[in-house]
Structures are given as structure tokens and as C-alpha cells.
Protein backbone atom coordinates (compact mmCIF):
# COMPACT_ATOMS: atom_id res chain seq x y z
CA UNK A 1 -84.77 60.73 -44.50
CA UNK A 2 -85.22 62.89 -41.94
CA UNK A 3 -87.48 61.24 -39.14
CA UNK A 4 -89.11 64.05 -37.47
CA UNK A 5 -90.27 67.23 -37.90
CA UNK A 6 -88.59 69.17 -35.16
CA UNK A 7 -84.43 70.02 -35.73
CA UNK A 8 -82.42 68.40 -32.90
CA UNK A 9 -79.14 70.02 -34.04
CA UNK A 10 -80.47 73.13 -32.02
CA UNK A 11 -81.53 73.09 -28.02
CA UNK A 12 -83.85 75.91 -26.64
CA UNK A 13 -82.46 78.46 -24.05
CA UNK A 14 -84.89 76.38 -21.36
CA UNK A 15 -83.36 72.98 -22.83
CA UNK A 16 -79.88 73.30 -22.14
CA UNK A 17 -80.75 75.09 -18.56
CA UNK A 18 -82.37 71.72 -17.80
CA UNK A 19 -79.89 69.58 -19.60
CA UNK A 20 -76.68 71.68 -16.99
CA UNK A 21 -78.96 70.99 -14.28
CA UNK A 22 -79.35 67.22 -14.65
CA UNK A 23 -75.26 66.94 -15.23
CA UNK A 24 -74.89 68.83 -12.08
CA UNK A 25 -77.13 66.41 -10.45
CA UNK A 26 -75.30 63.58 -11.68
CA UNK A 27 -72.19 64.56 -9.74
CA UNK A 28 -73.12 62.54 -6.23
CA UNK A 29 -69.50 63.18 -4.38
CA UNK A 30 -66.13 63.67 -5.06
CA UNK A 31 -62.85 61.49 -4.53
CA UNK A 32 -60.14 63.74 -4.63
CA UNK A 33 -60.01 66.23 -7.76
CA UNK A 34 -62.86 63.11 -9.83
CA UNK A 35 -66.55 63.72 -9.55
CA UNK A 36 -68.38 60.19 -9.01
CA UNK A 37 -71.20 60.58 -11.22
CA UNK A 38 -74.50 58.60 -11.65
CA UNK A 39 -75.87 58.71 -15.22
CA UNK A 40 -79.42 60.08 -15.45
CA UNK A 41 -79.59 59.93 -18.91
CA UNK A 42 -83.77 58.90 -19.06
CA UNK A 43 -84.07 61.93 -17.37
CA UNK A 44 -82.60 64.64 -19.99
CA UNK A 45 -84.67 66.68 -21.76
CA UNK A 46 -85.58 64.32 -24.79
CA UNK A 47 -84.22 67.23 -27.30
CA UNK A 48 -80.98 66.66 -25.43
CA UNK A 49 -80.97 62.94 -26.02
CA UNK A 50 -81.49 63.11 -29.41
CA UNK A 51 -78.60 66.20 -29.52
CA UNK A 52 -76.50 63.62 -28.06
CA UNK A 53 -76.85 61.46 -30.79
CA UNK A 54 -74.67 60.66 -33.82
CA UNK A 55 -77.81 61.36 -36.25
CA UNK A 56 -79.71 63.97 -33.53
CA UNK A 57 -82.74 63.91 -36.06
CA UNK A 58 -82.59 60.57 -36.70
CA UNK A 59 -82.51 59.01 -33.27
CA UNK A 60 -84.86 56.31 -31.48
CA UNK A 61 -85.54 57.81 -28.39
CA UNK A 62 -85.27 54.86 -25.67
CA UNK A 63 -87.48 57.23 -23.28
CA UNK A 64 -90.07 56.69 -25.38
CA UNK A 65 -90.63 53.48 -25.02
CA UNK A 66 -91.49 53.84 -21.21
CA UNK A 67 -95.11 55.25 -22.52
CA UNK A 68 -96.48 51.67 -22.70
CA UNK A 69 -100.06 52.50 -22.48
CA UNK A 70 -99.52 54.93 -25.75
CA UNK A 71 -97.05 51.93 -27.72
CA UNK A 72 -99.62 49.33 -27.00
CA UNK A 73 -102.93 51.94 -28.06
CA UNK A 74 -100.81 52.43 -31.24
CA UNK A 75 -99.92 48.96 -32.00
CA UNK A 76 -103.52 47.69 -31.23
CA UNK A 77 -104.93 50.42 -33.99
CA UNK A 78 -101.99 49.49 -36.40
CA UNK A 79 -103.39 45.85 -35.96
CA UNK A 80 -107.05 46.37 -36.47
CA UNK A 81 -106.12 48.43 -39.42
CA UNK A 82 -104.19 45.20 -40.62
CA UNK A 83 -107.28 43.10 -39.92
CA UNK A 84 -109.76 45.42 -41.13
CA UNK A 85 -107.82 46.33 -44.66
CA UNK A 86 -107.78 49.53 -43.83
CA UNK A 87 -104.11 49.66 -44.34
CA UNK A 88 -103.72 47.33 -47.79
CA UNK A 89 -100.62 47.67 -48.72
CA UNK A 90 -96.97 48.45 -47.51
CA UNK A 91 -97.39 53.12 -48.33
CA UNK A 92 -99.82 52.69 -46.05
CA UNK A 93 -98.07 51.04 -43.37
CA UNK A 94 -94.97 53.33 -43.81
CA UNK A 95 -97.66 55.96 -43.73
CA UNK A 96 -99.41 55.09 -40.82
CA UNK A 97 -96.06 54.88 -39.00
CA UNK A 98 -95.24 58.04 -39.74
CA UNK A 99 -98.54 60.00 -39.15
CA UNK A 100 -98.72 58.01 -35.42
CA UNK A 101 -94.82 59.02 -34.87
CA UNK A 102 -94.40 55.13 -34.33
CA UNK A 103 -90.91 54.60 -35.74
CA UNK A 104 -90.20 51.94 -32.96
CA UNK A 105 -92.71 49.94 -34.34
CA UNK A 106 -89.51 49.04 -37.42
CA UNK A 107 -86.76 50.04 -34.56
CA UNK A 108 -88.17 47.29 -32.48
CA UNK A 109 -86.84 44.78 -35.29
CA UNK A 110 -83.25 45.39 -34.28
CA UNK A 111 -84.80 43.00 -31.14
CA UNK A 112 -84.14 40.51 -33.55
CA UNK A 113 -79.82 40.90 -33.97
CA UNK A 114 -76.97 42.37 -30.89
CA UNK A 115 -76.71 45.63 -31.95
CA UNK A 116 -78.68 48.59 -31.25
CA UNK A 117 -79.08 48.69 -27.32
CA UNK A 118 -76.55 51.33 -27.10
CA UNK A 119 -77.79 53.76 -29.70
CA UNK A 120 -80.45 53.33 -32.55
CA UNK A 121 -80.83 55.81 -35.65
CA UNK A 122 -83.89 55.20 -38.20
CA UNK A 123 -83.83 56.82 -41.66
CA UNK A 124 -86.82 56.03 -43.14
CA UNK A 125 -86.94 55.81 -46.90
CA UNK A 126 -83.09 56.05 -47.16
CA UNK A 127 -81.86 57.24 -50.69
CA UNK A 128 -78.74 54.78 -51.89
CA UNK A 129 -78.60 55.91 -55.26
CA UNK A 130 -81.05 57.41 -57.93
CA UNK A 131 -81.99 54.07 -58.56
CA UNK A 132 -81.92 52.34 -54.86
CA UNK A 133 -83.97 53.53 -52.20
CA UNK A 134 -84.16 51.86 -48.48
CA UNK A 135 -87.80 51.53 -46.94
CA UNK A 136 -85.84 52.11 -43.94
CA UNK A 137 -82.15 51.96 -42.65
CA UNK A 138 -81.26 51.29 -38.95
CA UNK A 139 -78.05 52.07 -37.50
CA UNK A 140 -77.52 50.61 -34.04
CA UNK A 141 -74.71 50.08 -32.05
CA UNK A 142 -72.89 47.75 -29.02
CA UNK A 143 -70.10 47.71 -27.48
CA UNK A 144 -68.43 46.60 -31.11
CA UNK A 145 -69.51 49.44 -32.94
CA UNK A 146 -72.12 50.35 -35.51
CA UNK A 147 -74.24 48.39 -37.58
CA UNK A 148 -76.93 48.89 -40.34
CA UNK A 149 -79.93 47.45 -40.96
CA UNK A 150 -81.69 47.56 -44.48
CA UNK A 151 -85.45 47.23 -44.30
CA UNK A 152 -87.79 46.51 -47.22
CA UNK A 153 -91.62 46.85 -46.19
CA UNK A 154 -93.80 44.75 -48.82
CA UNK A 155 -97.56 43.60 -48.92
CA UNK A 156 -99.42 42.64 -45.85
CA UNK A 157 -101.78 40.11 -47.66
CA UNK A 158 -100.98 39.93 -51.40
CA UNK A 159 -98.81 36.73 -53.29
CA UNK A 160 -97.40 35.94 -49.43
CA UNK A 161 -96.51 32.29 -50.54
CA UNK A 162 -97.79 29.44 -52.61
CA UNK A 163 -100.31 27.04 -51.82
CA UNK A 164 -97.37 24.91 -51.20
CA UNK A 165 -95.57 26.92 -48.47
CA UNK A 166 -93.34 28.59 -51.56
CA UNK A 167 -91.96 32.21 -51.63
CA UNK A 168 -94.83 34.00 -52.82
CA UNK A 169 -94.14 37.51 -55.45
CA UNK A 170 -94.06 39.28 -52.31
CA UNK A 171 -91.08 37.64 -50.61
CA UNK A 172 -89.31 37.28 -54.08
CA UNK A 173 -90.11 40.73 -54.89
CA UNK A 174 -87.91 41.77 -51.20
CA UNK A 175 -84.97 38.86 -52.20
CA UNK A 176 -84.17 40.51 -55.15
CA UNK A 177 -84.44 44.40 -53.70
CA UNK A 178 -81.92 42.98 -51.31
CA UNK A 179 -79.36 41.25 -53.40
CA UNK A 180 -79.28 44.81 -55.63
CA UNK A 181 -78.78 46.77 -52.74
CA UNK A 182 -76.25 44.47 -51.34
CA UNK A 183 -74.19 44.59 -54.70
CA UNK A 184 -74.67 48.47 -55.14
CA UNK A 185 -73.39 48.80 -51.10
CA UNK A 186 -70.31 46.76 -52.33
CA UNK A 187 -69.29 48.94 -55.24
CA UNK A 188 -70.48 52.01 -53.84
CA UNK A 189 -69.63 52.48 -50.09
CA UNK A 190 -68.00 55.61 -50.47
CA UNK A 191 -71.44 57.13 -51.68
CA UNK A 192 -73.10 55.30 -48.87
CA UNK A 193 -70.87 57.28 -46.08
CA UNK A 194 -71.28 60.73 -47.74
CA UNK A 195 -74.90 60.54 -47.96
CA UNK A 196 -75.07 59.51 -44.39
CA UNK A 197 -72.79 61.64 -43.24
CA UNK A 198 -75.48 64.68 -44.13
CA UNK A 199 -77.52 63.42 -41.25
CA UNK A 200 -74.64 63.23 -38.60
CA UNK A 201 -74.20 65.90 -35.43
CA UNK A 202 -71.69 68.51 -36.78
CA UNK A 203 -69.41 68.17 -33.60
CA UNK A 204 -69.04 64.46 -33.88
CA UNK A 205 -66.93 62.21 -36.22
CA UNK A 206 -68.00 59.43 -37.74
CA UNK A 207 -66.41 55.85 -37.19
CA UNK A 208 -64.14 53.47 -38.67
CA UNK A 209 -67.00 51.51 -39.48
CA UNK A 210 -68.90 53.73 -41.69
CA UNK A 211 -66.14 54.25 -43.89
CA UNK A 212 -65.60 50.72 -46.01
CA UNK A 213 -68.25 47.93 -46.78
CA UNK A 214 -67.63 45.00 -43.98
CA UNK A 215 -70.48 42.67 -45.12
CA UNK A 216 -70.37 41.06 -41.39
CA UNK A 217 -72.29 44.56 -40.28
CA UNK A 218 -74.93 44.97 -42.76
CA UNK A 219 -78.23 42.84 -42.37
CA UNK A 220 -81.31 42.68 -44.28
CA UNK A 221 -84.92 42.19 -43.51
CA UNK A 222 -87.30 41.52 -45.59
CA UNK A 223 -91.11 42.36 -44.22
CA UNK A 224 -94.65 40.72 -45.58
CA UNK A 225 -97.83 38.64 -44.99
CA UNK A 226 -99.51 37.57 -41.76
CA UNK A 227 -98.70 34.80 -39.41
CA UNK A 228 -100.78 32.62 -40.80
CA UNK A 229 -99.65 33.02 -44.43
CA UNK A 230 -96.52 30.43 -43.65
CA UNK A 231 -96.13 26.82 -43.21
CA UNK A 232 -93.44 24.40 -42.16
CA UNK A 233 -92.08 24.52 -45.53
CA UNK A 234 -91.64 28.29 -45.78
CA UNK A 235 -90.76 28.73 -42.00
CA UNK A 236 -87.52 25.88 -43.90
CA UNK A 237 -87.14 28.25 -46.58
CA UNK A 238 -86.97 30.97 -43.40
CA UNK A 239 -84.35 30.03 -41.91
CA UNK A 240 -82.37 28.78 -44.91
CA UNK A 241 -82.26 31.87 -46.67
CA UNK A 242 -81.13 33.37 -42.75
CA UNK A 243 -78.44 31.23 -42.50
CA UNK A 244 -76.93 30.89 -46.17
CA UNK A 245 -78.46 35.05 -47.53
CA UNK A 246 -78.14 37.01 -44.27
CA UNK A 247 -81.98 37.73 -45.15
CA UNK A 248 -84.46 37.55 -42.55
CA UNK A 249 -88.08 37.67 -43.55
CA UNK A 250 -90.78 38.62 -40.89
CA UNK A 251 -94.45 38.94 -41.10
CA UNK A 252 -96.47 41.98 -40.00
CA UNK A 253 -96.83 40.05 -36.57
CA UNK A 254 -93.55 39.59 -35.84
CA UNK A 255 -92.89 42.96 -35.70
CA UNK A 256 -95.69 43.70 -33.53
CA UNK A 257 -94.43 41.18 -30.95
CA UNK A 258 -90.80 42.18 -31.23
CA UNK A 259 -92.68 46.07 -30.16
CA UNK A 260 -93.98 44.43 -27.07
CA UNK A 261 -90.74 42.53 -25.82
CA UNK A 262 -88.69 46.33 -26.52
CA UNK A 263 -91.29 47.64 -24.29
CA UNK A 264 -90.60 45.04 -21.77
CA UNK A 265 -86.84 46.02 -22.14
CA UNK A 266 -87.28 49.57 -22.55
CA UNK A 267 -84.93 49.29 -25.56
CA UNK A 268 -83.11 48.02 -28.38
């Protein structure tokens, strides 16, 4: 569940040098015994934005979404590899993720809800329970506190939908993951916050919110299938199960586009 490979709970000797200089650069003039600060947060030493972090190892660096040319290299190989079946099934788009470091590829689906813009955490293949595990899990947060986002990858061309515009396996296969985790999360919020709170910064405390289940903060996504794989009667079925579930299915290009319009924001 831990994202990357290097430990952000620990800064270098040359990172926290740079990290005091930036703060003192920060300070632009005084009024009386205040400093008047700018924030130059883009411009700490990435370690030091993830330290800063609730989840240090876990966090979505905004920064790196400046790196266009790189996002948009990486998102055109993810979709020839769509195109070309070299990635057939949903290990070996959480794979290729992973191996390109492209975790903003799922963080770019909290485009999609309010939360997020001030701080995003991804834990991919989040452990509930022995039984329950989360393809991935983003926490984001506004100005209302945190939220989580449960993720469930499935197949990119396999049982999509019916000939009819109908759920195909795929899709029902994602429903039903959901509803079980959403009934565990109810019952079993308590385990919820003490496996999560494994992966926080040990200086910082978590908040209220991670503490009891408050259904209004948990969403669910449900990704499979191509564009072209739904009609006007599934794009129905869409937004029903949106409106009445709190599910939100996606295709494979919908999360590509939702990557280029985070890009354009240069976040969450």
C-alpha cells in the first residue's frame, strides 16, 4: 500500500538545507513582530512535499504534474498498449501504472468529485480486511475535510455490456465489489482508521473524519471497457446508478481525459 519505493518519513541532510532556505525565502517583509510570507510550496524539494503530507509515502505530488511532455508520453504508451492488447486485462493496467510511476493516471479521477485539490493520498491495492482488498483508495481533501475514494480497476475489453446497452459481467462484477465493501466500511470503520493510520506522518494527527463511517464522504468508482463499448441505454443506467448507488462507472478513456484536464489544472 505503499506507493513508492523511496521513504518520505526521512529528509536528507541536503533536503532540509534546501527546504530552510525556501521558508526563509518565503518571508518577503515584515509588519511589526509578523513575517508576510509568500508560499512557494511548488518549489520545495519534492521529498519535502511529500514529508509534509498526512500519508508522506502515499502522496500525489501536484509538482508532478507540471512535466506535461512526460504525462502525455506516458498516457499515449498506456493508450497504444490499450489498443494494441498489449495490456489485456486490469493486473496489467495496475502494473503498468506502477512500473511507469503513473499514479496520477487513477489520482486524476478525483477530477471527477470537490475534493482532492488541497491534498491527494493514493494507496494502491488497499487491504480492508482479509477478505476485502481496494484496487486503489484516494484520500483527498478541501476546505471541508477529507474524503476517500474506493477504486475497483476491471477489464478493458471483456463482458463490457450487452448487445443491448446492459451492464455487462464486468460492470456487475465492480457493483457488487462495491456494495461489500460499502457494508464491511459500515460495520468495520474502526479497522478502517487503524489500518490507515500505519501510513500517516508520525508528527501529525489524524482528523475527525477518519474516525467514524459518514457515508456522505466515501465514493466509489467503478473502472472498465472502452468508449465505444456504451450506448444511450447504458450511459441511462450511468447515471442512474450515480445518482441513486453513489457508483460512478468510467471507461479506460475517461480516465485518460480526466489526466489531461489535471494537467491543464496542475492538480486535483
Amino acid at each position: 500500500m505503499k506507493a513508492y519505493e523511496r521513504d518520505y518519513f526521512v529528509l536528507t541532510t541536503g533536503e532540509k538545507d534546501e527546504y530552510a532556505r525556501i521558508l526563509e525565502k518565503e518571508k518577503v517583509r515584515r509588519l511589526g513582530d509578523l513575517d508576510i510570507r509568500v508560499n512557494l510550496f511548488r518549489q520545495y524539494p519534492k521529498a519535502a512535499r511529500h514529508y509534509l503530507s498526512l500519508f508522506p509515502n502515499n502522496y500525489l505530488d501536484i509538482v508532478d504534474l507540471e512535466n506535461e511532455d512526460n504525462v502525455k508520453s506516458v498516457l499515449n504508451q498506456f493508450l497504444s498498449k490499450l489498443n494494441d492488447g498489449s495490456i489485456s486485462d486490469e493486473r496489467d493496467i495496475a502494473r503498468f501504472i506502477k512500473e511507469a510511476g503513473a499514479y496520477y493516471i487513477i489520482g486524476s479521477v478525483l477530477n471527477y468529485y470537490d475534493f482532492g485539490h488541497h491534498e491527494a493520498c493514493i494507496f494502491p491495492e488497499f487491504q480492508l480486511s482479509s477478505t476485502y482488498k481496494v484496487d486503489y483508495l484516494l484520500v483527498g481533501r478541501n476546505s471541508d475535510g477529507y474524503s476517500f475514494l474506493f477504486v475497483e480497476l476491471e477489464h478493458p475489453v471483456k463482458q463490457i455490456t450487452l448487445a443491448d446497452g446492459e451492464l455487462g459481467n464486468a460492470y456487475r462484477k465492480g457493483i457488487k465489489q462495491v456494495k461489500d465493501w460499502r457494508s464491511w466500511l459500515n460495520g468495520n470503520f474502526s479497522t478502517f482508521t487503524s489500518t490507515i493510520k500505519d501510513y500517516k506522518h508520525p508528527d501529525k494527527q489524524i482528523p475527525d473524519e477518519f474516525y467514524s463511517f459518514d457515508p456522505t464522504r466515501c465514493h466509489y468508482v467503478v473502472v472498465a471497457g472502452r468508449r465505444e463499448d456504451l450506448n444511450d441505454t447504458t450511459r441511462r443506467i450511468r447515471r442512474e446508478h450515480l445518482e441513486e448507488q453513489k457508483i460512478r462507472f468510467l471507461h479506460y478513456e475517461n480516465i485518460i481525459d480526466s489526466t489531461l484536464e489535471v494537467i491543464k489544472k496542475k492538480n486535483y
